[in-house]
PDB file of N, CA and C in Angstrom:
ATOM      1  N   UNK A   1      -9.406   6.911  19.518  1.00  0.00           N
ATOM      2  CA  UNK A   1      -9.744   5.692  18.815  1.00  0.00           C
ATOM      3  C   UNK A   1     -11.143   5.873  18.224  1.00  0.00           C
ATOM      4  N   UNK A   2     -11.380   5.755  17.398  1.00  0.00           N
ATOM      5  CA  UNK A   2     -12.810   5.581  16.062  1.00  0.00           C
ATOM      6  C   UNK A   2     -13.949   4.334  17.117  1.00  0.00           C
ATOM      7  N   UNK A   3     -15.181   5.113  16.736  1.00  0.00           N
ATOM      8  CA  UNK A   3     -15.982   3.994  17.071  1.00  0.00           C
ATOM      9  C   UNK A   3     -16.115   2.597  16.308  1.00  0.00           C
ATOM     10  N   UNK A   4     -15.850   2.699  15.330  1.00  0.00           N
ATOM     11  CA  UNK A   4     -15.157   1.043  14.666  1.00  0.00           C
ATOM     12  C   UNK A   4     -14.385   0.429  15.135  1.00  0.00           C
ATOM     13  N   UNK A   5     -12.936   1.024  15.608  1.00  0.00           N
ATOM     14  CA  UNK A   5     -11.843   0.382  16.223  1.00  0.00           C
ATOM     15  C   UNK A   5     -12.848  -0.249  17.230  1.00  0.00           C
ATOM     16  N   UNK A   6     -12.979   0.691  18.567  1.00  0.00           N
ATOM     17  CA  UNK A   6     -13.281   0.625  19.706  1.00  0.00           C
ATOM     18  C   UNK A   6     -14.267  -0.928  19.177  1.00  0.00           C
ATOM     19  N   UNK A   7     -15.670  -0.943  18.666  1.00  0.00           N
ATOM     20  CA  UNK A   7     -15.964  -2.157  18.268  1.00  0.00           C
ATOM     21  C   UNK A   7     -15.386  -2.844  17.768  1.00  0.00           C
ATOM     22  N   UNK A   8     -15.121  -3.246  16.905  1.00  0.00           N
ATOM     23  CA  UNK A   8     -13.866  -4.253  16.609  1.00  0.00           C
ATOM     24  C   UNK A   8     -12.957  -4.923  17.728  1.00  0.00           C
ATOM     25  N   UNK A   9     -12.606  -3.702  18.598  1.00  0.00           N
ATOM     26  CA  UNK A   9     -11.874  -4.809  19.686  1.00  0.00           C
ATOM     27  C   UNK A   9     -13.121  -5.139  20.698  1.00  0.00           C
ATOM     28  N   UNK A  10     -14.476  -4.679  21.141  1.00  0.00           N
ATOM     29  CA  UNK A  10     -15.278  -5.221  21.616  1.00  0.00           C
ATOM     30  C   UNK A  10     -15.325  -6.859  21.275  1.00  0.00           C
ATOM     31  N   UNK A  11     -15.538  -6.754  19.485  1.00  0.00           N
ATOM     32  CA  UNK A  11     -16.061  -7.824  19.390  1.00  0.00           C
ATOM     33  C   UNK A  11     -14.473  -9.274  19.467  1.00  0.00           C
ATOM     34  N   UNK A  12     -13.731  -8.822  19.348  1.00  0.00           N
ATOM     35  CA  UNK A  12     -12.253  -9.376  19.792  1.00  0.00           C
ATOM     36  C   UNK A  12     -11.840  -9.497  20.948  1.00  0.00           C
ATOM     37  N   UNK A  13     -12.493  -9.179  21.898  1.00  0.00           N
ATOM     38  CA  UNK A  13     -12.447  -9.404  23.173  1.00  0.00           C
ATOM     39  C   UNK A  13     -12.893 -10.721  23.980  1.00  0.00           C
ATOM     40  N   UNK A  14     -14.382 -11.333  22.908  1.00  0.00           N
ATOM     41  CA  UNK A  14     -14.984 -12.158  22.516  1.00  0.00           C
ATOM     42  C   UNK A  14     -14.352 -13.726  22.724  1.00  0.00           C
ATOM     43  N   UNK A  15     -13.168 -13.160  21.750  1.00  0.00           N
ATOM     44  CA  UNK A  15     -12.454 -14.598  21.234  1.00  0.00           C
ATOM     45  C   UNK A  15     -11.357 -14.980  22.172  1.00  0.00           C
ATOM     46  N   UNK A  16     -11.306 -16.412  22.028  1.00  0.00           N
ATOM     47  CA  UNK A  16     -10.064 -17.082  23.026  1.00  0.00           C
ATOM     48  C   UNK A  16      -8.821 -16.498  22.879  1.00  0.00           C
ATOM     49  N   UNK A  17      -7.954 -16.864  24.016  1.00  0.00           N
ATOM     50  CA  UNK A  17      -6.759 -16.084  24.109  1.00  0.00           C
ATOM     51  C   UNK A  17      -6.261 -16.031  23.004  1.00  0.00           C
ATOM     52  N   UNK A  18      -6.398 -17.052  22.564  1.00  0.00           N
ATOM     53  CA  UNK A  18      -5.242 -17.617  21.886  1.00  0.00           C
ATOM     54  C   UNK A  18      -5.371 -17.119  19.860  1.00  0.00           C
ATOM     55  N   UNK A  19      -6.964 -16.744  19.824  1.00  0.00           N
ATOM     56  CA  UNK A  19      -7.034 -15.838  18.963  1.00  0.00           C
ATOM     57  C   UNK A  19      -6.813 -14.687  18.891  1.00  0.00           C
ATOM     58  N   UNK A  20      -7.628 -14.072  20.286  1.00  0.00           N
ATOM     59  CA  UNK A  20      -6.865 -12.357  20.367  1.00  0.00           C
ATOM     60  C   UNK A  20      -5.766 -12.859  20.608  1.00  0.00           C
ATOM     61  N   UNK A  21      -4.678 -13.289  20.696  1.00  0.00           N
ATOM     62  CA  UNK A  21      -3.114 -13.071  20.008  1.00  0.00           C
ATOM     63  C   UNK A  21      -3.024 -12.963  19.060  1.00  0.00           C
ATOM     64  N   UNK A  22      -3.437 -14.250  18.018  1.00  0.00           N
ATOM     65  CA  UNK A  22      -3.069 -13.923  16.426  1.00  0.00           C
ATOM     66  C   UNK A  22      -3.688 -13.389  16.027  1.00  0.00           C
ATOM     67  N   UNK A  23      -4.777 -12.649  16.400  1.00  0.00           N
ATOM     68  CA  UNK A  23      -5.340 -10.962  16.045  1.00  0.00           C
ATOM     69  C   UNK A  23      -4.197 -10.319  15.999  1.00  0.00           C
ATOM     70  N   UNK A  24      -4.284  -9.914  17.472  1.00  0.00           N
ATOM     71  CA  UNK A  24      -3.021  -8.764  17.814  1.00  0.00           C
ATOM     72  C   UNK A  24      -1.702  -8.863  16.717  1.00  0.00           C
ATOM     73  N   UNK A  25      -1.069 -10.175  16.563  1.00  0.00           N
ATOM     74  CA  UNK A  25      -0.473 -10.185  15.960  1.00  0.00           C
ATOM     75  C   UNK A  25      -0.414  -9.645  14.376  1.00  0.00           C
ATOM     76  N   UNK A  26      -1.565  -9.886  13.669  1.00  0.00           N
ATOM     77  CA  UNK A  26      -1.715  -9.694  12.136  1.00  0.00           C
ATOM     78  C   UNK A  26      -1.826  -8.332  12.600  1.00  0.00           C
ATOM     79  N   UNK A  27      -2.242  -7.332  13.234  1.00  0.00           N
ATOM     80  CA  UNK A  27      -2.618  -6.062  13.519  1.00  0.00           C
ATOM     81  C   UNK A  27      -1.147  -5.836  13.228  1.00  0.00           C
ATOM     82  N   UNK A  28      -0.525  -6.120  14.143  1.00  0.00           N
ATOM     83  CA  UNK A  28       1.000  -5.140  14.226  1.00  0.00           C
ATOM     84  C   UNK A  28       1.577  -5.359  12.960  1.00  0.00           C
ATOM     85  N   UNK A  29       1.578  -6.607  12.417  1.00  0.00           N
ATOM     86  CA  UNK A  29       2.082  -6.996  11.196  1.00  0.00           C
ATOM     87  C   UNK A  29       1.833  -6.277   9.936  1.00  0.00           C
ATOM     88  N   UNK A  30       0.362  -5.950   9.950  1.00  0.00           N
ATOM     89  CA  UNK A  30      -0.449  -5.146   8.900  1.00  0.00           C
ATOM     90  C   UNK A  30       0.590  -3.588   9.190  1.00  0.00           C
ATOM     91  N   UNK A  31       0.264  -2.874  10.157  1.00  0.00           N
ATOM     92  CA  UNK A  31       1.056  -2.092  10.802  1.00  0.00           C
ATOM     93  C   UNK A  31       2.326  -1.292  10.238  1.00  0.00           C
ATOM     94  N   UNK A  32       3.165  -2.934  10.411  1.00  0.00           N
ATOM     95  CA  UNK A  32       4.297  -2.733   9.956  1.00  0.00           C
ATOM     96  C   UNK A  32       4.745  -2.615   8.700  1.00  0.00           C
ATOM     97  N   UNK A  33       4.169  -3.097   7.581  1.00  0.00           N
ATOM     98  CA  UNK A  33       3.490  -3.463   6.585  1.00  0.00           C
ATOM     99  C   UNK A  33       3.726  -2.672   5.497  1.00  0.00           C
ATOM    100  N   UNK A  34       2.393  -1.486   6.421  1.00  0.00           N
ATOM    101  CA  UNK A  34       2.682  -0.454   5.913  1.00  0.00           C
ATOM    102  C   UNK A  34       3.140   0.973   5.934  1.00  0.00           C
ATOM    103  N   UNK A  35       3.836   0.630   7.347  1.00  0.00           N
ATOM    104  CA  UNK A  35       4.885   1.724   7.578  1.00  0.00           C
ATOM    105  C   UNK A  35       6.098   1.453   6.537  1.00  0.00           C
ATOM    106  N   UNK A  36       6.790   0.264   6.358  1.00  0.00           N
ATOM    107  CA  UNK A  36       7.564  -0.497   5.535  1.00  0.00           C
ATOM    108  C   UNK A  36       6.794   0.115   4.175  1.00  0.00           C
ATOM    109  N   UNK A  37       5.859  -0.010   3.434  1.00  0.00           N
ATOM    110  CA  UNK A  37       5.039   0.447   2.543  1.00  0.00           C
ATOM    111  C   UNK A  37       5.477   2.199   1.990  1.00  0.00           C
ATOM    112  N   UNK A  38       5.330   2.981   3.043  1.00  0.00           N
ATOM    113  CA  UNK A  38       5.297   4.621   2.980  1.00  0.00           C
ATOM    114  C   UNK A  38       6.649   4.461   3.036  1.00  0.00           C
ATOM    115  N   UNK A  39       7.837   3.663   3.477  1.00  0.00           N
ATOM    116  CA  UNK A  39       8.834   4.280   3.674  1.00  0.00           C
ATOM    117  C   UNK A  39       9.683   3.920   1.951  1.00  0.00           C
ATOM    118  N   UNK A  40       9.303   2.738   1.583  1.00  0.00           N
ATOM    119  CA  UNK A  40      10.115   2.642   0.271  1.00  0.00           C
ATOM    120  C   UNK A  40       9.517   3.589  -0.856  1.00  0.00           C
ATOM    121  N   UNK A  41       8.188   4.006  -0.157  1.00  0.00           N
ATOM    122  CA  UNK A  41       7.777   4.312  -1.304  1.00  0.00           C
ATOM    123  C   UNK A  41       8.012   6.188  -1.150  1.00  0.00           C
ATOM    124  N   UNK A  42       8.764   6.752  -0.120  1.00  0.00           N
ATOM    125  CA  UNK A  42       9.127   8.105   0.039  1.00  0.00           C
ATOM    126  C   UNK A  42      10.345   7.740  -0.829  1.00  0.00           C
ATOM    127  N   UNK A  43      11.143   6.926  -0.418  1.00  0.00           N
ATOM    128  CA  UNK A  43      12.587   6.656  -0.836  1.00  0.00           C
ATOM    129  C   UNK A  43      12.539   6.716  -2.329  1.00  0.00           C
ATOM    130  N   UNK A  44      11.372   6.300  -3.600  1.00  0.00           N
ATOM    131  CA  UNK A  44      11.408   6.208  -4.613  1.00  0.00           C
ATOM    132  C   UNK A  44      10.561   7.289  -5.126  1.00  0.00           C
ATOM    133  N   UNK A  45      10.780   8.014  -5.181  1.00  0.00           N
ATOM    134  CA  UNK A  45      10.182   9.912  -5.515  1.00  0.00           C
ATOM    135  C   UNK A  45      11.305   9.953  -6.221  1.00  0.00           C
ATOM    136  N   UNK A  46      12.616  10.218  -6.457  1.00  0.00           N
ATOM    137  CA  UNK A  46      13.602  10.280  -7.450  1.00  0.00           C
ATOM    138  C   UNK A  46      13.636   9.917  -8.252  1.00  0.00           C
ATOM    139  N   UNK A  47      13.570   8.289  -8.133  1.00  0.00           N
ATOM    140  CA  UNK A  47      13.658   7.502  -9.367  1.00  0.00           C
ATOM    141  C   UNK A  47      12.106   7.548 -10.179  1.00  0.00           C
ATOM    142  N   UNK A  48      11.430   7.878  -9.354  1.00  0.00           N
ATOM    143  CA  UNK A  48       9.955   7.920 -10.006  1.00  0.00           C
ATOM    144  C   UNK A  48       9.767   9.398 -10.914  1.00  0.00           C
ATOM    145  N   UNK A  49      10.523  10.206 -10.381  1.00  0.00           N
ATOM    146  CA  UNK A  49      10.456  11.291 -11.200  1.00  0.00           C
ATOM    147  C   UNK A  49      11.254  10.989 -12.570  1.00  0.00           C
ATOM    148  N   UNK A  50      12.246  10.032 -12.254  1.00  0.00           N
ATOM    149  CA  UNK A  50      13.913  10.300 -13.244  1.00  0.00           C
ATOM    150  C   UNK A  50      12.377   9.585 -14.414  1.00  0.00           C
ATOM    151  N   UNK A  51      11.564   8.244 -14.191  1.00  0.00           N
ATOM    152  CA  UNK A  51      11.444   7.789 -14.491  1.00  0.00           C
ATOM    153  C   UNK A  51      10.090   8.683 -15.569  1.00  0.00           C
ATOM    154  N   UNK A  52       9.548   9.357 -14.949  1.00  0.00           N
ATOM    155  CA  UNK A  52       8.482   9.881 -15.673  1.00  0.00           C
ATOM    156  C   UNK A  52       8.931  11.252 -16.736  1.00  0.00           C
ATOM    157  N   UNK A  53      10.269  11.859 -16.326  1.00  0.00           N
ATOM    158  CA  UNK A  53      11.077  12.439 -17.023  1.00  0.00           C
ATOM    159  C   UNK A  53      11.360  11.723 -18.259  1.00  0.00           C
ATOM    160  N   UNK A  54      11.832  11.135 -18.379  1.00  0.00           N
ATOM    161  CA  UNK A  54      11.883  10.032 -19.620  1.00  0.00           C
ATOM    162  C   UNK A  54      10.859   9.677 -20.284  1.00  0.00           C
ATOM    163  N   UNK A  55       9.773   9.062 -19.626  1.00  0.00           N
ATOM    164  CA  UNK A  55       8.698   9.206 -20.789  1.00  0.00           C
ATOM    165  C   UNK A  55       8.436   9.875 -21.210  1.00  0.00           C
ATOM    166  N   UNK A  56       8.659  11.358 -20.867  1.00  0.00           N
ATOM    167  CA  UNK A  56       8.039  12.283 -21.313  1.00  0.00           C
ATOM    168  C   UNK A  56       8.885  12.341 -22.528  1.00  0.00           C
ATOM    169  N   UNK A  57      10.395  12.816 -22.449  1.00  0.00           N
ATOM    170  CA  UNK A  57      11.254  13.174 -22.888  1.00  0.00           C
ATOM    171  C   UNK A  57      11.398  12.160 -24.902  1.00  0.00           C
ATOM    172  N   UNK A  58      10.771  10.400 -24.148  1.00  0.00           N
ATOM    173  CA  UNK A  58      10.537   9.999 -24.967  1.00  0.00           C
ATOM    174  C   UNK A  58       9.216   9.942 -26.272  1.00  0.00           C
ATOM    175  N   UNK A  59       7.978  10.816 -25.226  1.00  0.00           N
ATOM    176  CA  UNK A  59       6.915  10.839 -25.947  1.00  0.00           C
ATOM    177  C   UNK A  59       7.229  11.923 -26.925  1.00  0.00           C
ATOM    178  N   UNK A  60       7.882  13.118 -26.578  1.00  0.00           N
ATOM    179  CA  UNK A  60       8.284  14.392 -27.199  1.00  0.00           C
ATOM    180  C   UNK A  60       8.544  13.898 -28.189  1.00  0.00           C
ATOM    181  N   UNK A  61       9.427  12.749 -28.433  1.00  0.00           N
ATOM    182  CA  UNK A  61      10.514  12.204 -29.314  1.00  0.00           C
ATOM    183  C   UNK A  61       9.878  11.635 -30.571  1.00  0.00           C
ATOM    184  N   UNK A  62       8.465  11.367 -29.858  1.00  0.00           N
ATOM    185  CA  UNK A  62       7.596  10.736 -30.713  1.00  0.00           C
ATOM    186  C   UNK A  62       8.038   8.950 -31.204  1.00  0.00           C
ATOM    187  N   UNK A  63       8.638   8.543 -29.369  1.00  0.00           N
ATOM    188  CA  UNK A  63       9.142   7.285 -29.530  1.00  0.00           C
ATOM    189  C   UNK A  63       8.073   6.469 -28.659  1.00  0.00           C
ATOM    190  N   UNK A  64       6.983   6.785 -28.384  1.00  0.00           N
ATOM    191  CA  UNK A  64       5.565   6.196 -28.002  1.00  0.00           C
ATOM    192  C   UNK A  64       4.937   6.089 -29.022  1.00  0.00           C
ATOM    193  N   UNK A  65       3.910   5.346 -28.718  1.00  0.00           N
ATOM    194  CA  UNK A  65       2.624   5.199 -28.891  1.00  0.00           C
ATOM    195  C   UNK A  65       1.328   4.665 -28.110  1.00  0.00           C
ATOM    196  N   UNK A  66       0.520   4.994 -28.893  1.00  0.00           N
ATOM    197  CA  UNK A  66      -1.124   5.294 -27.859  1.00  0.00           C
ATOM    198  C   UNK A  66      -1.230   3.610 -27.189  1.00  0.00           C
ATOM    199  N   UNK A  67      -1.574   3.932 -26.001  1.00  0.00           N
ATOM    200  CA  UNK A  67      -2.011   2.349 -25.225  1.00  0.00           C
ATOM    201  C   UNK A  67      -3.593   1.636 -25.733  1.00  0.00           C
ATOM    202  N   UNK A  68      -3.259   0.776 -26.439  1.00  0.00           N
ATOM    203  CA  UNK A  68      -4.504  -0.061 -26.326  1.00  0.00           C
ATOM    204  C   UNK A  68      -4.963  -0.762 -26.003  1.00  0.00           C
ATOM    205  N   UNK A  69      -5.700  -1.085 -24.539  1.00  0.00           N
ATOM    206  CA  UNK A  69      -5.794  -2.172 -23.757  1.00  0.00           C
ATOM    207  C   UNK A  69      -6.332  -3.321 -24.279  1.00  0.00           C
ATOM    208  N   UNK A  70      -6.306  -4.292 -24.475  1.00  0.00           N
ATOM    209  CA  UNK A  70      -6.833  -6.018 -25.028  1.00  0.00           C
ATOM    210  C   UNK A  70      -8.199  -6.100 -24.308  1.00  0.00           C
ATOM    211  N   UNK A  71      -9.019  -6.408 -25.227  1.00  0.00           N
ATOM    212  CA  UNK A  71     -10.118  -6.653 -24.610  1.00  0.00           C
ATOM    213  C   UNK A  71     -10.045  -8.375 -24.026  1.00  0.00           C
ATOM    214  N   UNK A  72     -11.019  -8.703 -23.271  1.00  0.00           N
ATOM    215  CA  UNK A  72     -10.909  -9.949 -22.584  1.00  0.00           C
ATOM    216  C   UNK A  72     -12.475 -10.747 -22.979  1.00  0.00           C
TER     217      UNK A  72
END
């Protein structure tokens, strides 16, 4: 465990039960989050390729053009 963690739960140790729960809780949640996060986003490497294949295929084509962002 990182000396941040380790503080962090020092200072969470601090708080009423009933907060270190809904600590704990958003922790696992975050957690899950982004395990859920890495996993759709392994799953979409195919389509992300099919997808960048095509632009390309379309820039070749000379069916792009240059991005010009809007100023604000």
């Amino acid at each position: 465990m990182t000396r941040a963690l380790e503080q962090a739960f020092r200072e969470a140790s601090k708080l009423s039960e009933a907060e270190q729960d809904a600590l704990a809780e958003a922790i696992r949640a975050e957690i899950a989050s982004e395990q859920d996060w890495e996993e759709a986003f392994e799953k979409s490497q195919e389509a992300l390729a099919d997808l960048a294949d095509e632009a390309l295929a379309e820039h070749r084509a000379k069916l792009t053009r240059p991005f010009t962002p809007k100023k604000r």
